[in-house]
Protein backbone atom coordinates (compact mmCIF):
# COMPACT_ATOMS: atom_id res chain seq x y z
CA UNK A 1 -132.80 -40.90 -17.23
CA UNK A 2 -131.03 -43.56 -19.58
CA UNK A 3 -130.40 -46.93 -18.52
CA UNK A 4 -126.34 -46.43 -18.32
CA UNK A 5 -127.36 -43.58 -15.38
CA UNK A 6 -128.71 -46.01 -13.45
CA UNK A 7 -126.82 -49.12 -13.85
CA UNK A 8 -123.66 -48.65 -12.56
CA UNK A 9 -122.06 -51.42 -10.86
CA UNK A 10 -122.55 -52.17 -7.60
CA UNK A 11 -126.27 -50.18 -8.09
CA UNK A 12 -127.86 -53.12 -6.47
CA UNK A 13 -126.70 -55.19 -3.29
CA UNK A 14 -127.74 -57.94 -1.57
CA UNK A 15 -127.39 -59.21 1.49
CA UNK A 16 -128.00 -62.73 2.71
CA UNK A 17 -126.94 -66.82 3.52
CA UNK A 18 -124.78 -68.04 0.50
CA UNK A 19 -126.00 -71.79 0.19
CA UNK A 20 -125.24 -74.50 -2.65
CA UNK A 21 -128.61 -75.77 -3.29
CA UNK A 22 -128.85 -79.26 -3.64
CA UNK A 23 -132.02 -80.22 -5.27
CA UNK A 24 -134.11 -83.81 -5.39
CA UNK A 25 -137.15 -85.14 -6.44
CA UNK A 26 -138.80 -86.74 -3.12
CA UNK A 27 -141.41 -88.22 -1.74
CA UNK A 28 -143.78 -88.26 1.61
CA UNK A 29 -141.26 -91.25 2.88
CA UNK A 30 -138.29 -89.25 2.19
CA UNK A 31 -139.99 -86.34 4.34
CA UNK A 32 -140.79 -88.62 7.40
CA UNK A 33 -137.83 -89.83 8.03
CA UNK A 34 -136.14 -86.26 8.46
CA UNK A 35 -139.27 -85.21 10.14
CA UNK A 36 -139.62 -82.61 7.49
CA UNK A 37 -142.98 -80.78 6.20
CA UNK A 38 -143.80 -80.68 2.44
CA UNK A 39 -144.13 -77.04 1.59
CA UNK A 40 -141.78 -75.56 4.32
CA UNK A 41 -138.49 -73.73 5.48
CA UNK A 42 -136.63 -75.15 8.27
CA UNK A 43 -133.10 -74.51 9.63
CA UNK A 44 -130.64 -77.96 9.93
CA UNK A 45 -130.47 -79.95 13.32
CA UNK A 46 -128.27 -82.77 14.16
CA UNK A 47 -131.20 -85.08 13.43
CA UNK A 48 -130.90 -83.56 9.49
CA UNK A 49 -127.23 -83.84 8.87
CA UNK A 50 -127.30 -87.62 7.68
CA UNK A 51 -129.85 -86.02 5.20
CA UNK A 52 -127.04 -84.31 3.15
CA UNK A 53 -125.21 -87.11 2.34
CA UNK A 54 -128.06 -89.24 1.32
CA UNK A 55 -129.21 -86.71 -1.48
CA UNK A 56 -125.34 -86.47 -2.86
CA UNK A 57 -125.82 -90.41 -3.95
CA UNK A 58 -129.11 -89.58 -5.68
CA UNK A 59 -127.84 -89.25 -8.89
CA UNK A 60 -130.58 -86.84 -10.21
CA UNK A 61 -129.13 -84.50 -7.76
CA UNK A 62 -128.92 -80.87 -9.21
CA UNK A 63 -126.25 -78.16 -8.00
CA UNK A 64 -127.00 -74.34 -7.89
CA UNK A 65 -125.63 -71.22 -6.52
CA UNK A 66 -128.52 -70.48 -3.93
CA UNK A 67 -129.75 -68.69 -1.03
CA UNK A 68 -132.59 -66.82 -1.21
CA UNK A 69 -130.98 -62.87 -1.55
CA UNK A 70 -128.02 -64.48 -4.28
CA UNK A 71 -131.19 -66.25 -5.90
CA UNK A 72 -133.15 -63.00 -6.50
CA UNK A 73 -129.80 -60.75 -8.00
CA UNK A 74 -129.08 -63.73 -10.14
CA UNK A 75 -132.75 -63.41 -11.67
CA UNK A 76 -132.00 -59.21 -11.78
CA UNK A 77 -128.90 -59.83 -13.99
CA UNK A 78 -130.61 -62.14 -16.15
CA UNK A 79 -133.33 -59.39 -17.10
CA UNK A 80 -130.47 -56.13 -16.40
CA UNK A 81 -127.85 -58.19 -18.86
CA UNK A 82 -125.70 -55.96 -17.68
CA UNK A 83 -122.73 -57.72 -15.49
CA UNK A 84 -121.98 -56.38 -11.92
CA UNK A 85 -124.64 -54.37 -11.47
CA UNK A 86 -125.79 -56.51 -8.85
CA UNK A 87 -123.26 -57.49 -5.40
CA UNK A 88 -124.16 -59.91 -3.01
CA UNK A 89 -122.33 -60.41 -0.02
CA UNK A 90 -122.59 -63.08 2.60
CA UNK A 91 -119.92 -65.84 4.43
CA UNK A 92 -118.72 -68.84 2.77
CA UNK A 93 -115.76 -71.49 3.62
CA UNK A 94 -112.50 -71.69 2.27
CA UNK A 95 -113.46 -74.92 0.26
CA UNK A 96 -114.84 -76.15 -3.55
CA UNK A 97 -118.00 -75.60 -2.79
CA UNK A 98 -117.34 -71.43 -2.18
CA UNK A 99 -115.21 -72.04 -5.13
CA UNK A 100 -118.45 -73.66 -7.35
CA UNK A 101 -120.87 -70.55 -5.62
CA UNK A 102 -118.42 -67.50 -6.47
CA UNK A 103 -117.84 -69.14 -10.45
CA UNK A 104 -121.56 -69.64 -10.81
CA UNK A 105 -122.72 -66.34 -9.13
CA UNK A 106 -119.66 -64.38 -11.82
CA UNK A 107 -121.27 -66.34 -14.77
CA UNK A 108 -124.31 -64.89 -14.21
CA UNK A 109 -123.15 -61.40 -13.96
CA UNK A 110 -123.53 -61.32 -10.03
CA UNK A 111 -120.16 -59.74 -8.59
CA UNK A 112 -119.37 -61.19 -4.74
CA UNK A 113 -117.72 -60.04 -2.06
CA UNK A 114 -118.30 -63.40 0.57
CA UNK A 115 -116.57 -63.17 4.07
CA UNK A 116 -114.23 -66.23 3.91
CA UNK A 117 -114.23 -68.53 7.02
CA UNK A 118 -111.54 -70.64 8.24
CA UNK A 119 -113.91 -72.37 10.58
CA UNK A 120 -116.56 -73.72 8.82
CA UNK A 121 -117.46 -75.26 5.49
CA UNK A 122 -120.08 -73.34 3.07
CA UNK A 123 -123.49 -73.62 3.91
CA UNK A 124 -125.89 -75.76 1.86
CA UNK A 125 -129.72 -76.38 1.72
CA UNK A 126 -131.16 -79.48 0.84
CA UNK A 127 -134.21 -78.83 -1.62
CA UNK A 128 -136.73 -81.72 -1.50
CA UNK A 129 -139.48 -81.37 -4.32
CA UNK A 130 -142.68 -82.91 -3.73
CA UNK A 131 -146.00 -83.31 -5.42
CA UNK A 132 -145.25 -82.95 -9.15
CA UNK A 133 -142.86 -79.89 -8.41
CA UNK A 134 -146.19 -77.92 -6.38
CA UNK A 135 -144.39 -78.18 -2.87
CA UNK A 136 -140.90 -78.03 -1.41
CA UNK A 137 -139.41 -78.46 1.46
CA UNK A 138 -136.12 -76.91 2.43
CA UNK A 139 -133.65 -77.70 5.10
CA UNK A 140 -130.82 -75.05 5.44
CA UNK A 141 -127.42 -76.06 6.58
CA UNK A 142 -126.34 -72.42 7.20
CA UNK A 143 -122.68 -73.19 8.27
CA UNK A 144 -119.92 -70.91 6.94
CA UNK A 145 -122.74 -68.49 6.48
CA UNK A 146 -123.73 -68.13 10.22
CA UNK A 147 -120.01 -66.71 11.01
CA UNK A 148 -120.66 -63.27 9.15
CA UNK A 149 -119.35 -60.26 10.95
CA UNK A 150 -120.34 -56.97 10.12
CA UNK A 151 -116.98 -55.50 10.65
CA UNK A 152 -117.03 -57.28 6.53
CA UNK A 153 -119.03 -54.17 5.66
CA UNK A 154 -116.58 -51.99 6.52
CA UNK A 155 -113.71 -53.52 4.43
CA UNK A 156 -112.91 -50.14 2.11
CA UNK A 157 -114.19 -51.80 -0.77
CA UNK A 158 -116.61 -53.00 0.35
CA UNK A 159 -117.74 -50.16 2.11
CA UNK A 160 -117.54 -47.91 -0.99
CA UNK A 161 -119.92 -50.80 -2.99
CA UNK A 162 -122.23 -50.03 0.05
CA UNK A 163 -122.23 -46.66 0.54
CA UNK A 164 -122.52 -45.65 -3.41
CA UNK A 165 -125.53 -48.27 -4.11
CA UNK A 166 -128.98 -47.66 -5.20
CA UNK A 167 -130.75 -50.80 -3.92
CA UNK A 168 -130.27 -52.15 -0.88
CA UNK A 169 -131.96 -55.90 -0.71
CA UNK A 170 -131.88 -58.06 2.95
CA UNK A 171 -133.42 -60.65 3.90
CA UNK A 172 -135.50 -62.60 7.23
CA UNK A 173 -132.70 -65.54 7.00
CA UNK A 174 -129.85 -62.99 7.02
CA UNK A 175 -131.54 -60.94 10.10
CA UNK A 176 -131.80 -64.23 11.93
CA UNK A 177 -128.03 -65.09 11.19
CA UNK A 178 -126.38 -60.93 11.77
CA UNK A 179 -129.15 -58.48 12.82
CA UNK A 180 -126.64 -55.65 13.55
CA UNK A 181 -125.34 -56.46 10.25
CA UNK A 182 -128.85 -55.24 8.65
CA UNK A 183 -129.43 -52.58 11.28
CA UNK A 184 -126.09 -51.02 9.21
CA UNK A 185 -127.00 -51.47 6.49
CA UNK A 186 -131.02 -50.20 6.66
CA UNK A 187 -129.63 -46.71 8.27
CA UNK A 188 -127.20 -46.25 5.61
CA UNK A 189 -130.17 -46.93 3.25
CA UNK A 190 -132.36 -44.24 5.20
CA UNK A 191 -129.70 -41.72 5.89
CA UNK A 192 -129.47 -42.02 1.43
CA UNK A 193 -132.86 -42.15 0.87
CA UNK A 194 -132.72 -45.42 -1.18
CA UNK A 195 -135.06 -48.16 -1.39
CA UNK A 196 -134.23 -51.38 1.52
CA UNK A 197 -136.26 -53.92 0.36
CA UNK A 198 -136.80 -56.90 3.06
CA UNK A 199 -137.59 -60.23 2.04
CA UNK A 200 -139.97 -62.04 4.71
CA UNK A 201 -138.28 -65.17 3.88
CA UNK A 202 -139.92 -67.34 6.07
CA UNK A 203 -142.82 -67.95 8.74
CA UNK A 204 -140.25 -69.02 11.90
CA UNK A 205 -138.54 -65.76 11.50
CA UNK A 206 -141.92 -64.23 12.86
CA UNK A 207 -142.55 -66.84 15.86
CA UNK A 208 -138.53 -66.53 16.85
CA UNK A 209 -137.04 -63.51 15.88
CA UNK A 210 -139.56 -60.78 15.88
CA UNK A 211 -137.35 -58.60 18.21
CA UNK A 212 -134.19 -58.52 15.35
CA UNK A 213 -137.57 -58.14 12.54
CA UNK A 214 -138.23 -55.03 14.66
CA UNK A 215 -135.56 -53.66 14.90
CA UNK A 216 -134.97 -52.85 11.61
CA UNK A 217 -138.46 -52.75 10.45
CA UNK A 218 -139.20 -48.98 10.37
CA UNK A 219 -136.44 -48.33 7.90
CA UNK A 220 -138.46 -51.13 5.63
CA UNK A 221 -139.64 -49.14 2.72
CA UNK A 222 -140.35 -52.18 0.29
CA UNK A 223 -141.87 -55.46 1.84
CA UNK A 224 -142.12 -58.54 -0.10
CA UNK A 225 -143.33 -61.98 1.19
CA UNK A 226 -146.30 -64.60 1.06
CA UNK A 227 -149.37 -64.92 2.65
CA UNK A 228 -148.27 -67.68 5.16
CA UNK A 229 -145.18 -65.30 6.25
CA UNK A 230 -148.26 -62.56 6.63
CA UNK A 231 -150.23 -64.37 8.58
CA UNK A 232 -147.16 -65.37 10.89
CA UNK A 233 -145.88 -61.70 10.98
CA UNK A 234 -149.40 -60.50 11.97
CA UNK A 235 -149.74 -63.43 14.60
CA UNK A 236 -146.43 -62.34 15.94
CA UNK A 237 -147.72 -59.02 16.30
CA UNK A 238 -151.00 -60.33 18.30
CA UNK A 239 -153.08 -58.58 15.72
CA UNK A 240 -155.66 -60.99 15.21
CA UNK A 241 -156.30 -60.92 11.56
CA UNK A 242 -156.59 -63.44 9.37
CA UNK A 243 -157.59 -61.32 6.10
CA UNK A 244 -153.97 -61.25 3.68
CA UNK A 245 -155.58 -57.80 2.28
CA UNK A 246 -156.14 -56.63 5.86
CA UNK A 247 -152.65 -57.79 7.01
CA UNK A 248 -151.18 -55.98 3.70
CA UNK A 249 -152.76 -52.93 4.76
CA UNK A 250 -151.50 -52.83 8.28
CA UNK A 251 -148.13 -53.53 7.41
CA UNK A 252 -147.51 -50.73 4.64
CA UNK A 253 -148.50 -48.21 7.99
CA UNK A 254 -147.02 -49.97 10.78
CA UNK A 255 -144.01 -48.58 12.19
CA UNK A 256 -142.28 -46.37 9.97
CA UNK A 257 -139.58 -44.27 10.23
CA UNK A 258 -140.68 -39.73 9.75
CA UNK A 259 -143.98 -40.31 8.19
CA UNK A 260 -142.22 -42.43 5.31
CA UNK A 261 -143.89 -44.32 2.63
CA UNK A 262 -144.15 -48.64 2.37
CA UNK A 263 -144.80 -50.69 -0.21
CA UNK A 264 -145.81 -54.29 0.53
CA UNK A 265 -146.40 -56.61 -2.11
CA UNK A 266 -148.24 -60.08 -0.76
CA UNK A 267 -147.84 -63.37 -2.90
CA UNK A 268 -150.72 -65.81 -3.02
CA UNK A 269 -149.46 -68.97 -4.97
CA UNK A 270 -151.44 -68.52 -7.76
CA UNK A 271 -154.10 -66.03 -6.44
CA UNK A 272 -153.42 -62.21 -7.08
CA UNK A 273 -150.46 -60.58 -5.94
CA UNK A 274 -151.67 -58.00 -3.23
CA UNK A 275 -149.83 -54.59 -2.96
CA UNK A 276 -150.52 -52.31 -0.50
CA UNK A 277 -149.36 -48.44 -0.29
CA UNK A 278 -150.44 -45.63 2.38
CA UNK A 279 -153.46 -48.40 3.43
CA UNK A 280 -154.61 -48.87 -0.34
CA UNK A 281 -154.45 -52.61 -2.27
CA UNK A 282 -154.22 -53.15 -5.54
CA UNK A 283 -154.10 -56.75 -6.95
CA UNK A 284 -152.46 -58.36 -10.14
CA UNK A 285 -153.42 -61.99 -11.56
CA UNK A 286 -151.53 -64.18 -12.07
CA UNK A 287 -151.71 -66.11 -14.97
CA UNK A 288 -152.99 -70.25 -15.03
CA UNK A 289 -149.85 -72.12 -15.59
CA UNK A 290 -151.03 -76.03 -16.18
CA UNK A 291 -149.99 -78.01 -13.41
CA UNK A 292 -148.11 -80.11 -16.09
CA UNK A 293 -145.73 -77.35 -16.71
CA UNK A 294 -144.66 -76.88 -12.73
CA UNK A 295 -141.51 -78.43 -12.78
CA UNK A 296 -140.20 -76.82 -8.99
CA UNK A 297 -141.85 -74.10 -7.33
CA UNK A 298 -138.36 -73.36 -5.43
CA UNK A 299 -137.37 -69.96 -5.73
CA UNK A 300 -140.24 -68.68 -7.19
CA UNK A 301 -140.35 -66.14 -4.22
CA UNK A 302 -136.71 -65.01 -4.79
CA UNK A 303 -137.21 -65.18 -8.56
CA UNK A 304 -140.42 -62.69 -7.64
CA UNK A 305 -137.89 -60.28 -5.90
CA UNK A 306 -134.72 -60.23 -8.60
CA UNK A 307 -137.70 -59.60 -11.72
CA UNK A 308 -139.09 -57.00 -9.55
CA UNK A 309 -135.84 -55.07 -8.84
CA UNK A 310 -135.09 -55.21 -12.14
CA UNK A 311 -137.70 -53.02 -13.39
CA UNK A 312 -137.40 -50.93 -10.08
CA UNK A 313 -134.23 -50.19 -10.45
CA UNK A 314 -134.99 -47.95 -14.08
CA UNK A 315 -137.57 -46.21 -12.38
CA UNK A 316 -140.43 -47.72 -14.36
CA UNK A 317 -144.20 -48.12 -12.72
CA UNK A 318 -144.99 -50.17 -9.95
CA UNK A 319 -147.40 -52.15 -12.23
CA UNK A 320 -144.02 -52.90 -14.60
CA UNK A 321 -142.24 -54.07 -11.73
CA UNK A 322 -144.89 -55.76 -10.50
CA UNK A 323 -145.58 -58.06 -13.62
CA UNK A 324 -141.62 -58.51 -14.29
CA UNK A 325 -142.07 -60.22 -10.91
CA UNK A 326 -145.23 -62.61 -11.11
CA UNK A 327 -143.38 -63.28 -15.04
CA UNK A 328 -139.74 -64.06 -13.21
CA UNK A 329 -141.56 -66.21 -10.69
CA UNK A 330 -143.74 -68.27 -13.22
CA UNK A 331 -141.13 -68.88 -15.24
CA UNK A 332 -139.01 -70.46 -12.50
CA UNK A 333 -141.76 -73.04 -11.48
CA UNK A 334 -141.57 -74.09 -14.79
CA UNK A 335 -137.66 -75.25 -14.76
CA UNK A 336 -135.64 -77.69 -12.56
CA UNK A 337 -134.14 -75.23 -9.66
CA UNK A 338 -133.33 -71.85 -10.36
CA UNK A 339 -131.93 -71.99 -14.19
CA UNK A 340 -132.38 -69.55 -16.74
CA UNK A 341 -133.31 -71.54 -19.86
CA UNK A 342 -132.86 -70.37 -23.48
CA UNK A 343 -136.42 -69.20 -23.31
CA UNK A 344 -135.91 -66.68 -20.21
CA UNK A 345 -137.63 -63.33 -21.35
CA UNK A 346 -138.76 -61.06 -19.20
C-alpha cells in the first residue's frame, strides 16, 4: 500500500488540552516558592497563578504551541511532511493566544478544529527546566481547555474528520478534563477497528481519576507512558508490583475488550524502552546522549508518541515505529522546547 493510500487528511486525530507553553530556565528557589517538584506534572491552583506572570518578565521566556496530544501530531507532521494529515482538536479562548496556537499548529502542517470559548482565556502551562535541561516541572493552567463539550464532536465536519480517520490518539489530561468525550471517541475507534492509542500522561491521573482511566481502558489497543505513570497505574490498581517489565506485562492483558490485542510500550529515561504484547517484552536501547547535549527533556514523551505514529501509520514494523520514537524523543531533549531544528531527521 503506497504512502498517498494512507495519508489522507484527517488520517490521524488527536485529542487533548491545547496549552501555550511557556518555557524558563529555573532553579530549586524558583520551585519552592510555587511549592512545585522538579521532574513533575501538576494541574494550576490559586497559589500558582502569580507564577504566570512572573515567567512573562523573564526575558528568556520561549513560546510554543503545546499540550501534550498537539505536541505529539506536530512531531508526526514533521516526519509525515505531508500537511493535514494530522487534526487535533481541543478548547481554546477567543483571544491572541488561540490566535498564536492555531498559526503555529497550521505552520507545522497540523490542521485544528478547537472548540472556541467565550468564557475563558486559552489555557497555558508554565514549563520550568531544571538541572541542566534533565528535569522539568510543569504547571498546567488548563482554562479555556477545561470547557470542552463533546457535543464539538458531532459538529458535521467534524464528525466526518472523526468518523473517516485511521488513528485515533487521546490522552490521561484530556480524560481528566471530558471523559465522555473519549468514551466517544474509543467506541467509534472499536466499532472501526482502528488503532486508539492512550497517552498515560501523568502519575495523578492514576491516584484521582482511575474510574474515567477505566472506563475507557478496554478499548485501549496501544498504551504508551513511563515507568513512574506504570508504577502509579499499577498502584492504583492495588497490584503490588514494583517490576516496570512485570507491570508492562499485566497491562497489555488487563481488561480488554473480545479477546483483543494491546500493545504497551514503557519509557525508562534513558534505560530500554519496554514493549509488551499478549504478556511478551521486548526492549530497545536507547542510545547515550552526553548530558552536555540535553538542552530540555520537555516533551520528549509526546515527541516519543508523534515519531511513533508516524511510522505506524504506513504500516511499517513495530521495531520501525519503535526507533522513530526513542529517535523523535532524543532529538527533542536536545533543543530548547519542542522545535524542529534544521537538523530534524527521522
Amino acid at each position: 500500500m503506497g504512502d498517498s493510500n494512507i495519508l489522507k487528511p484527517g488520517s490521524i486525530v488527536g485529542f487533548c488540552n491545547p496549552l501555550l507553553d511557556m518555557t524558563v530556565v529555573g532553579d530549586q528557589n524558583l520551585l519552592d516558592k510555587y511549592d512545585l517538584k522538579s521532574n513533575n506534572a501538576i494541574l494550576a491552583e490559586e497559589k500558582h497563578m502569580p507564577l504566570y506572570e512572573e515567567l512573562m518578565k523573564n526575558k528568556n521566556i520561549e513560546y510554543t504551541a503545546g499540550g501534550s496530544a498537539q505536541n505529539s501530531l506536530r512531531v508526526a507532521q514533521w516526519v509525515l511532511e505531508k500537511p493535514n494529515v494530522t487534526v487535533f482538536f481541543g478548547a481554546v479562548g477567543k483571544d491572541k493566544y488561540s490566535e498564536i496556537l492555531k498559526l503555529k499548529a497550521n505552520s507545522e502542517g497540523v490542521d485544528v478544529k478547537y472548540q472556541y470559548s467565550s468564557e475563558k482565556p486559552t489555557g497555558t502551562c508554565a514549563v520550568i527546566v531544571t538541572n541542566n535541561g534533565k528535569d522539568r516541572s510543569l504547571c498546567a493552567n488548563l482554562s479555556a481547555a477545561e470547557t470542552f463539550t463533546e457535543d464539538h464532536l458531532d459538529v458535521p465536519e467534524n464528525k466526518a474528520i472523526i468518523e473517516n480517520a485511521k488513528f485515533y490518539l487521546v490522552t490521561g489530561f484530556f480524560l481528566q478534563v471530558n471523559a465522555k468525550a473519549v468514551q466517544k471517541i474509543a467506541k467509534i475507534a472499536f466499532e472501526r477497528k482502528c488503532p486508539f492509542l492512550f497517552n498515560m500522561s501523568a502519575p495523578f491521573i492514576y491516584q484521582f481519576y482511575m474510574d474515567s482511566v477505566m472506563s475507557i481502558f478496554r478499548y485501549v489497543t496501544i498504551v504508551v507512558g513511563n515507568d513512574e505513570e506504570a508504577k502509579a497505574f499499577s498502584d492504583g490498581q492495588k497490584w503490588d508490583l514494583t517490576n516496570i517489565e512485570e507491570i508492562a506485562c499485566k497491562l497489555s492483558t488487563f481488561d480488554i475488550e473480545n479477546d483483543g490485542h494491546r500493545l504497551v510500550i514503557i519509557t525508562q529515561g534513558e534505560k530500554p524502552v519496554l514493549v509488551a504484547k499478549d504478556g511478551v517484552i521486548t526492549q530497545y536501547p536507547v542510545p547515550k546522549i552526553p548530558i552536555s547535549n540535553i538542552v530540555d527533556s520537555n516533551g520528549a514523551g509526546d515527541a516519543f508518541i508523534g515519531g511513533f505514529i508516524s511510522k505506524y501509520i504506513l504500516e511499517c514494523p513495530i521495531k520501525t515505529c519503535i526507533e522513530a520514537g526513542i529517535n523523535a524523543g532524543s532529538y527533542i531533549i536536545q533543543q530548547p522546547g519542542m522545535t524542529k531544528g534544521d537538523s530534524f531527521k527521522i
